[in-house]
Protein backbone atom coordinates (compact mmCIF):
# COMPACT_ATOMS: atom_id res chain seq x y z
CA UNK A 1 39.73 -265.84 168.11
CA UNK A 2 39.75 -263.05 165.78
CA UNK A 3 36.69 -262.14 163.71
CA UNK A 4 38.54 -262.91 160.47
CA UNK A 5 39.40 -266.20 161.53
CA UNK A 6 36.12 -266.61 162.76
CA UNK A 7 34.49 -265.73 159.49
CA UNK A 8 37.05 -267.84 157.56
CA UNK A 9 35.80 -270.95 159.79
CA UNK A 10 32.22 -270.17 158.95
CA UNK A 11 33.36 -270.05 155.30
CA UNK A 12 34.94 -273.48 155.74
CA UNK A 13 32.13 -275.10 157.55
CA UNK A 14 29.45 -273.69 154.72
CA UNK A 15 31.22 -275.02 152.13
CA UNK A 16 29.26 -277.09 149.23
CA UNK A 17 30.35 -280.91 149.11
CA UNK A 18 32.59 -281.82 146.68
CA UNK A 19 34.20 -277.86 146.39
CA UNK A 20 37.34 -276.33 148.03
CA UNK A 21 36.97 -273.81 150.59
CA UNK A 22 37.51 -270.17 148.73
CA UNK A 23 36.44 -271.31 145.34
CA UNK A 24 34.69 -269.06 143.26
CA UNK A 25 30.58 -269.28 143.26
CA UNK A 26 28.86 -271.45 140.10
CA UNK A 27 27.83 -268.96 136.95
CA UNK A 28 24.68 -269.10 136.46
CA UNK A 29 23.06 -269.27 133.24
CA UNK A 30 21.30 -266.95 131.69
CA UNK A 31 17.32 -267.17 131.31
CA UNK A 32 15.98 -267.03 127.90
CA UNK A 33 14.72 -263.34 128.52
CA UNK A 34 17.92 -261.79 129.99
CA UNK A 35 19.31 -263.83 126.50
CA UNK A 36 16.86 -262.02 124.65
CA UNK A 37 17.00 -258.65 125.99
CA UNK A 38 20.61 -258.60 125.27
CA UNK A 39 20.03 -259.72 121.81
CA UNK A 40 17.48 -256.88 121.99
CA UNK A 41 19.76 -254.09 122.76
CA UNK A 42 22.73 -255.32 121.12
CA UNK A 43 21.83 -256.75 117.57
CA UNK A 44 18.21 -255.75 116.79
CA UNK A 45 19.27 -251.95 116.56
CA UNK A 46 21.69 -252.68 113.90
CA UNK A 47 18.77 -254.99 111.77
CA UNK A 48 16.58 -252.50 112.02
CA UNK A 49 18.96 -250.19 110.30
CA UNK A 50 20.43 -252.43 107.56
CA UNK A 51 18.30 -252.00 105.37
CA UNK A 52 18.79 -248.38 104.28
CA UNK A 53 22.79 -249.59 104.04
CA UNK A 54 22.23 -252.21 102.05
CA UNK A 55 20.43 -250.49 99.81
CA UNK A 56 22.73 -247.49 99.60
CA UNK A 57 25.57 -249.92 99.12
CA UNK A 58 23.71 -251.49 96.42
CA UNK A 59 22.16 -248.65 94.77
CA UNK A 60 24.49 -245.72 95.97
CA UNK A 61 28.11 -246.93 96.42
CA UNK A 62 28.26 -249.72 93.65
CA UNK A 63 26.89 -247.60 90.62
CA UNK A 64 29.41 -244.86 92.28
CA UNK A 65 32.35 -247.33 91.90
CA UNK A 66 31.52 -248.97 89.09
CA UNK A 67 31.24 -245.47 87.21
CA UNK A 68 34.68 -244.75 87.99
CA UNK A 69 35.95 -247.82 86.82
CA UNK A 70 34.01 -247.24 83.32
CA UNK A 71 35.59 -243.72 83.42
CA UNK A 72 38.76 -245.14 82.52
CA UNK A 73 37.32 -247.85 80.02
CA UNK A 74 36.54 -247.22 76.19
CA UNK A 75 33.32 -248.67 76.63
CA UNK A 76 31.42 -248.23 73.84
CA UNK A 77 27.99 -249.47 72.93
CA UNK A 78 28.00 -249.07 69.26
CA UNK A 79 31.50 -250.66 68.92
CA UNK A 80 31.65 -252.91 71.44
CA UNK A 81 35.59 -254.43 69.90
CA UNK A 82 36.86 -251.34 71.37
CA UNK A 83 36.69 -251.67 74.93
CA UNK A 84 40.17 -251.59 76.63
CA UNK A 85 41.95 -249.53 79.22
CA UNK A 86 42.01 -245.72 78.79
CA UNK A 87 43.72 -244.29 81.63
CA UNK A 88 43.24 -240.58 82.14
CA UNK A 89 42.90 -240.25 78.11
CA UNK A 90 38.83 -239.25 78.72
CA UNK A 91 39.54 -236.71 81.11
CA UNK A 92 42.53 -235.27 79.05
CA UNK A 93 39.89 -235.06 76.31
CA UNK A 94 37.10 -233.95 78.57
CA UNK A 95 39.29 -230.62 79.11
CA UNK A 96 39.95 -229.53 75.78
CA UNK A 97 35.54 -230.58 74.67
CA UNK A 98 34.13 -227.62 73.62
CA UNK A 99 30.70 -228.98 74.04
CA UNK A 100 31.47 -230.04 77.66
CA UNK A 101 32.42 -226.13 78.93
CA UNK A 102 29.56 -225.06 76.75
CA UNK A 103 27.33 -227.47 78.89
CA UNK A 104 29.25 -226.33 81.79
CA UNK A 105 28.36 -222.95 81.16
CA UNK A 106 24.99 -223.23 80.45
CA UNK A 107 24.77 -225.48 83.73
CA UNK A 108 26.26 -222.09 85.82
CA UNK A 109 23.77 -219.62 84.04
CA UNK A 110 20.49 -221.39 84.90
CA UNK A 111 21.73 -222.54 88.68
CA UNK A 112 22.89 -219.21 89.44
CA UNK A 113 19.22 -217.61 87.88
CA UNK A 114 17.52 -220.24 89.69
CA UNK A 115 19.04 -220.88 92.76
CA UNK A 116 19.50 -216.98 94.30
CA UNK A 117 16.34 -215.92 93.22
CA UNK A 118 14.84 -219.08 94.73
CA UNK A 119 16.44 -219.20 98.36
CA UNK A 120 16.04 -215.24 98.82
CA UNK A 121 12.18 -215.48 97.87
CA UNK A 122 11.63 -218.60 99.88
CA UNK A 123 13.26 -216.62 102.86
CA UNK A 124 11.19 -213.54 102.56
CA UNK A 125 7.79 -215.57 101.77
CA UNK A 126 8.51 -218.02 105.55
CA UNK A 127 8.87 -214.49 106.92
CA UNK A 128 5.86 -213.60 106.11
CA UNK A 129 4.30 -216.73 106.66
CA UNK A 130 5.72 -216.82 110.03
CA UNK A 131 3.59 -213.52 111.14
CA UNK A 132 -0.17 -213.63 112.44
CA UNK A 133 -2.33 -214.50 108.94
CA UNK A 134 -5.72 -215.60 107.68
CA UNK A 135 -5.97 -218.53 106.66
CA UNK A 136 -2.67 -219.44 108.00
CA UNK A 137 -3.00 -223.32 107.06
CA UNK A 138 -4.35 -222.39 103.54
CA UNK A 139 -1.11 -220.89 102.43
CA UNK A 140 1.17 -223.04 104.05
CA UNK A 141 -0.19 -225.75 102.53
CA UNK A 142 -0.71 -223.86 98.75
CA UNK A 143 2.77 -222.83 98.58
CA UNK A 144 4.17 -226.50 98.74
CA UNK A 145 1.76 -227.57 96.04
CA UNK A 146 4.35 -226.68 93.09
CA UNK A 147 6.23 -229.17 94.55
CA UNK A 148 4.04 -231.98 95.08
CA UNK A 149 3.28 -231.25 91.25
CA UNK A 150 5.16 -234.10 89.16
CA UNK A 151 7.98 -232.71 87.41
CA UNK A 152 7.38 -233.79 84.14
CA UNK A 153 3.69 -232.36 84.05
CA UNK A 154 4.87 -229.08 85.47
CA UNK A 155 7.90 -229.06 82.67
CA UNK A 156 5.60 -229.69 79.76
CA UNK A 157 3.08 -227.25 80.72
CA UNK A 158 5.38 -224.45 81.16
CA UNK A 159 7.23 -225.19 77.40
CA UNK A 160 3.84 -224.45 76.27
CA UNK A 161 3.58 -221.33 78.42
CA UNK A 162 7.19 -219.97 76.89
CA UNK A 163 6.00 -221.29 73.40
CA UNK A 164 7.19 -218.89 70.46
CA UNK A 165 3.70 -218.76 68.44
CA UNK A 166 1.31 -219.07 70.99
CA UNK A 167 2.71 -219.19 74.52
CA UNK A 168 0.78 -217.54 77.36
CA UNK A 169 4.38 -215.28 78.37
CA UNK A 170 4.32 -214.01 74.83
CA UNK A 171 0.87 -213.10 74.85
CA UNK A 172 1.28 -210.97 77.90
CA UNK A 173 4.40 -209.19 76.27
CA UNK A 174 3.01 -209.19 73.27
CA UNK A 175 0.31 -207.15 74.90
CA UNK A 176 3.05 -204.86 77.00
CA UNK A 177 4.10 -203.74 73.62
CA UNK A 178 7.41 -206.34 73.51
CA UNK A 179 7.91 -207.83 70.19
CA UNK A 180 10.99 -209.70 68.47
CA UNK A 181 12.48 -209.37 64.93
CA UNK A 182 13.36 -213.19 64.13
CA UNK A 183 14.82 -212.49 60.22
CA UNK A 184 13.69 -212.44 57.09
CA UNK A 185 10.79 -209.26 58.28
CA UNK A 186 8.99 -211.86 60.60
CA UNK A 187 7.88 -210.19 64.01
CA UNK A 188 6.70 -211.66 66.73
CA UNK A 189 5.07 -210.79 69.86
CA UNK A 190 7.16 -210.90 72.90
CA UNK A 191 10.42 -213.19 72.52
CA UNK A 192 12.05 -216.74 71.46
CA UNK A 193 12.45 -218.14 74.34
CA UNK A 194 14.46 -220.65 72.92
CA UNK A 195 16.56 -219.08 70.94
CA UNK A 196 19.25 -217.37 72.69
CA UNK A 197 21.01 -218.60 76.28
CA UNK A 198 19.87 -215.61 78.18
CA UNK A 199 15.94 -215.99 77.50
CA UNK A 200 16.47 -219.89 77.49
CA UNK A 201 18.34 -219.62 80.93
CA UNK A 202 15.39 -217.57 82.18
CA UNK A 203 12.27 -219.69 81.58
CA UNK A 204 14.23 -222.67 82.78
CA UNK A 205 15.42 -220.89 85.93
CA UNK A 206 11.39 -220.10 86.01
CA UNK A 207 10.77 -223.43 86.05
CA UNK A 208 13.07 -224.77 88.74
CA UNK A 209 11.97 -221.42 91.49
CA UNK A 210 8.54 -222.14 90.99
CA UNK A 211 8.50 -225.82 91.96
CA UNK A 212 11.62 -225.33 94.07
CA UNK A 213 10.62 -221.80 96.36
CA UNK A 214 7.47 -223.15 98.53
CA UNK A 215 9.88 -226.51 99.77
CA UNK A 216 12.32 -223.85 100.85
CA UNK A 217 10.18 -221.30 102.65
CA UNK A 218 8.58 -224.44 104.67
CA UNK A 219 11.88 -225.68 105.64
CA UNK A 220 12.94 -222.07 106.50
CA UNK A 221 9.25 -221.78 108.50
CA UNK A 222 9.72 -224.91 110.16
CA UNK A 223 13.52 -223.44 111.43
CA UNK A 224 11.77 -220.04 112.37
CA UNK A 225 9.12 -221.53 114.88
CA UNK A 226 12.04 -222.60 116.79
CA UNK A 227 13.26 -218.77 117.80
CA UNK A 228 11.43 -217.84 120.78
CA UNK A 229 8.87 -214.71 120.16
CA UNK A 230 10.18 -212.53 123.05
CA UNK A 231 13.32 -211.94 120.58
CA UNK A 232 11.30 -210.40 118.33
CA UNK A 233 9.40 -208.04 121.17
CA UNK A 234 12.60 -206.99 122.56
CA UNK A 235 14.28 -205.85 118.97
CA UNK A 236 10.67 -204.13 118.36
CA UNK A 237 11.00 -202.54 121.55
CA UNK A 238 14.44 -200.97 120.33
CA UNK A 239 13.21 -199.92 117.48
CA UNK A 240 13.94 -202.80 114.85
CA UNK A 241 12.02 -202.94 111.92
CA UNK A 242 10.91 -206.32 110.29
CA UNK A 243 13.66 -206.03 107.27
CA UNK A 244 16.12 -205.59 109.91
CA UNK A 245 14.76 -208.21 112.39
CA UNK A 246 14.86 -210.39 109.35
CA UNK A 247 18.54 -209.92 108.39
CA UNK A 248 19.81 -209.55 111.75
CA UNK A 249 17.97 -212.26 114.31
CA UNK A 250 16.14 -214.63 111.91
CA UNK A 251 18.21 -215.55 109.65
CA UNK A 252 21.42 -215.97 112.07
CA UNK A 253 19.57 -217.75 114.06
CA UNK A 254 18.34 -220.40 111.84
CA UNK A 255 22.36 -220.87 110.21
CA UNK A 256 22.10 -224.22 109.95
CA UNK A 257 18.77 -224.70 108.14
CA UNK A 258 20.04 -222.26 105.90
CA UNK A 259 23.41 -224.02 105.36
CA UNK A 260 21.34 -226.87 104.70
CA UNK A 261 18.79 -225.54 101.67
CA UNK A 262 22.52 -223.81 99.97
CA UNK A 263 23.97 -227.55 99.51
CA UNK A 264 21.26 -229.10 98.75
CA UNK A 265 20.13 -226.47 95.96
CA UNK A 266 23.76 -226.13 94.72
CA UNK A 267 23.66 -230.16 94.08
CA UNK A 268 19.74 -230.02 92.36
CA UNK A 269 20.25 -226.97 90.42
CA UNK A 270 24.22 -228.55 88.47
CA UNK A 271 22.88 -231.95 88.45
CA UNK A 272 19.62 -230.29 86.30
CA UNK A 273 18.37 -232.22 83.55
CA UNK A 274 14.55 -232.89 83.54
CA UNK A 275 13.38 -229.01 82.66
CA UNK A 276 16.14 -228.34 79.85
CA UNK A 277 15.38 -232.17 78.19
CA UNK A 278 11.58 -231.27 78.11
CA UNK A 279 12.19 -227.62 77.38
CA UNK A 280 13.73 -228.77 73.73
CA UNK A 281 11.33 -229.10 71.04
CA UNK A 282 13.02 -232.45 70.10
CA UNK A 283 13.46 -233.96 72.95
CA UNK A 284 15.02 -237.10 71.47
CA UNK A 285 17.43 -235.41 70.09
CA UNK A 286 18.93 -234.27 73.52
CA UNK A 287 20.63 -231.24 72.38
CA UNK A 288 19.53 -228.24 74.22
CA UNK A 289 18.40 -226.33 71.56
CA UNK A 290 19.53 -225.91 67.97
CA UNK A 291 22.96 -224.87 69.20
CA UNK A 292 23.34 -226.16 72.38
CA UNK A 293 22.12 -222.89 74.10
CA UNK A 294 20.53 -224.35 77.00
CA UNK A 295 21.98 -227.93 77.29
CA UNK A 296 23.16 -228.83 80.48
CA UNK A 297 25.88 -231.60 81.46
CA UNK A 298 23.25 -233.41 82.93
CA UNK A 299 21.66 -233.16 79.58
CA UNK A 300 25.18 -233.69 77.76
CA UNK A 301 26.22 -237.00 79.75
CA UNK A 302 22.66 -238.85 78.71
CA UNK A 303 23.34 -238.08 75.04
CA UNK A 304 26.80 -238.87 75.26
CA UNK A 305 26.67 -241.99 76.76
CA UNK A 306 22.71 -243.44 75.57
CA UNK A 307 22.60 -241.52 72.23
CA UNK A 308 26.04 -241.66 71.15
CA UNK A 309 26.46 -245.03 72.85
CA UNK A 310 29.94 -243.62 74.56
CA UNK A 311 29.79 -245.18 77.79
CA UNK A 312 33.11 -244.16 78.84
CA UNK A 313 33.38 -240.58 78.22
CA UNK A 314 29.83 -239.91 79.59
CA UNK A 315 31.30 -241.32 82.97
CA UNK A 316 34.28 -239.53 82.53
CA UNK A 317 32.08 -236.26 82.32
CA UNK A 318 29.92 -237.59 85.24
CA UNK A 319 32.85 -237.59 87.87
CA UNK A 320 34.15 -234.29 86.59
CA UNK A 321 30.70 -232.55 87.35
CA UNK A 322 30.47 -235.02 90.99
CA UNK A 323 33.77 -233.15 91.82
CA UNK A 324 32.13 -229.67 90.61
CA UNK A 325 29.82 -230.57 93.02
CA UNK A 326 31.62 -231.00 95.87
CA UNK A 327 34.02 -228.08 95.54
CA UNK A 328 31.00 -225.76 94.71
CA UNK A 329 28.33 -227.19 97.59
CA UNK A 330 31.44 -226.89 100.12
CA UNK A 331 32.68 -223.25 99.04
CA UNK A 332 28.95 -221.87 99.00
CA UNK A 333 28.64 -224.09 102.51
CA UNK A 334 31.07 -221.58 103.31
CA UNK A 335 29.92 -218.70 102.23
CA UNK A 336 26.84 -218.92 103.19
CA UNK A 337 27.77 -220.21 107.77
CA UNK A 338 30.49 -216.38 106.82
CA UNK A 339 27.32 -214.56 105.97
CA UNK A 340 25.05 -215.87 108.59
CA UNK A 341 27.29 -214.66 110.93
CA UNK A 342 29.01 -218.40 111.70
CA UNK A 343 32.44 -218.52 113.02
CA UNK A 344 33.51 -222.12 111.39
């Protein structure tokens, strides 16, 4: 006898009662902890997560939607009769609003003041904050205070700081020999800050580097103490100096951190509205000044749509700037990986 058939008796003799020779073996069922550990690495994961969606779905992508379906609404809240269907007849108005492309402009003089001042001094400060230093800690630590500083408080002290009469910056000019001819043979010392978009753009660009430049330098320091120090040595060795180690090794080599900081200060600085609202001397009034000089279409969308009660057009004007947005933050994206020296 072969051993097959040999093994194929055994089989047969071993066989429970009651079951066929060859049939397959019983499942057996599971314990409660190999039911549990499944449940463990299959379901609990996605609980533990769920939260953060359903709370972006309810506060992120509903208001989001439901925007864009007001966008083509009259929805007004002063004449509430005239809701109905609009179509694309707010965004064919949108482009010929003067006061929108004023907005619009004002919005692209203060984030372009603001925002490449404020990422090329938050560079060159982690630079220097990435060398050997007293008091190391101290500074790290004092340069993100602005930040921690609530916005509001910061915004109200500094309109009194660019104040026309008796603001601190027209005190120093004043005493620099600056003064201002405001009509009528009434001089001042230093400038009206709020009168013209130039000095209006500047003091609120102030504003938004001074709270915004010690978050960037610590994200930029954090990115730095990943580049090993030997780079450094072997560029000094050849005869590098620290501008050109800067340009050349640093900030190539922390691309991505500095791809990140562009987007996310091309999206703060158009969707700004806190510093110009508080920067007004009637803030109710949500103007931007007596002509508009400084009023951004952050600024422009809450008066349109709580002042004026025009629910419609202000989400109309809300998508157009979302779509800004995106086509800026994506072209500077780009500009900024070309710069660094990316390849994508």
């Amino acid at each position: 006898m072969s051993t097959a058939s040999g093994r194929a008796a055994t089989d047969v003799a071993t066989a429970p009662p009651g079951e066929s020779p060859g049939s397959p073996a019983p499942r057996k069922t599971p314990t409660w902890s190999e039911r549990w550990g499944r449940f463990d690495h299959k379901v609990v994961p996605y609980l533990l997560i769920s939260p953060f969606f359903i709370l972006f779905a309810v506060f992120g992508l509903f208001p989001l939607a439901f925007n864009g379906v007001v966008a083509f609404r009259r929805w007004s809240l002063r004449n509430p009769a005239a809701d109905g269907w609009a179509g694309f007849d707010q965004f064919t108005r949108l482009i010929g609003d003067d006061r929108f492309w004023n907005a619009l402009g004002n919005t692209f003089g203060i984030f372009f003041l603001s925002t490449v001042p404020q990422l090329f001094m938050a560079l060159i400060i982690a630079s220097l904050l990435n060398r050997r230093l007293r008091a190391q800690s101290f500074f790290r630590v004092g340069i993100l205070l602005p930040y921690v500083t609530p916005i509001v408080a910061s915004t109200l002290v500094f309109s009194q700081v660019f104040g026309r009469d008796y603001g601190l910056a027209n005190w120093v000019l004043g005493f620099l020999g600056v003064t201002t001819e405001l009509g009528g043979g009434i001089i001042i010392d230093g400038v009206d800050w709020r009168a013209t978009k130039l000095t209006s753009w500047i003091a609120i660009a102030l504003m938004v580097n001074w709270k915004w430049i010690g978050y960037n330098a610590l994200l930029y320091l954090a990115a730095m103490q990943s580049i090993p120090k030997d780079v450094y040595e072997a560029a000094a060795l050849d005869g590098a100096g620290a501008w050109t180690q800067l340009w050349k090794i640093t900030v190539p080599m922390i691309r991505p951190m500095v791809l990140f900081t562009v987007v996310i200060s091309t999206i703060n600085g158009l969707q700004l509205f806190t510093e110009p609202m508080l920067f007004d001397t009637n803030p109710q009034s949500a103007s931007g000044g007596t002509r508009g000089q400084f009023q951004t279409v952050g600024v422009l969308i809450y008066q349109t749509g709580w002042k004026n009660g025009n629910l419609g057009y202000a989400a109309a004007m809300s998508w157009a700037l979302f779509l800004i947005i995106v086509v800026l933050a994506s072209f500077n994206a780009f500009l900024a990986n070309k710069l660094g020296g990316g390849k994508r």
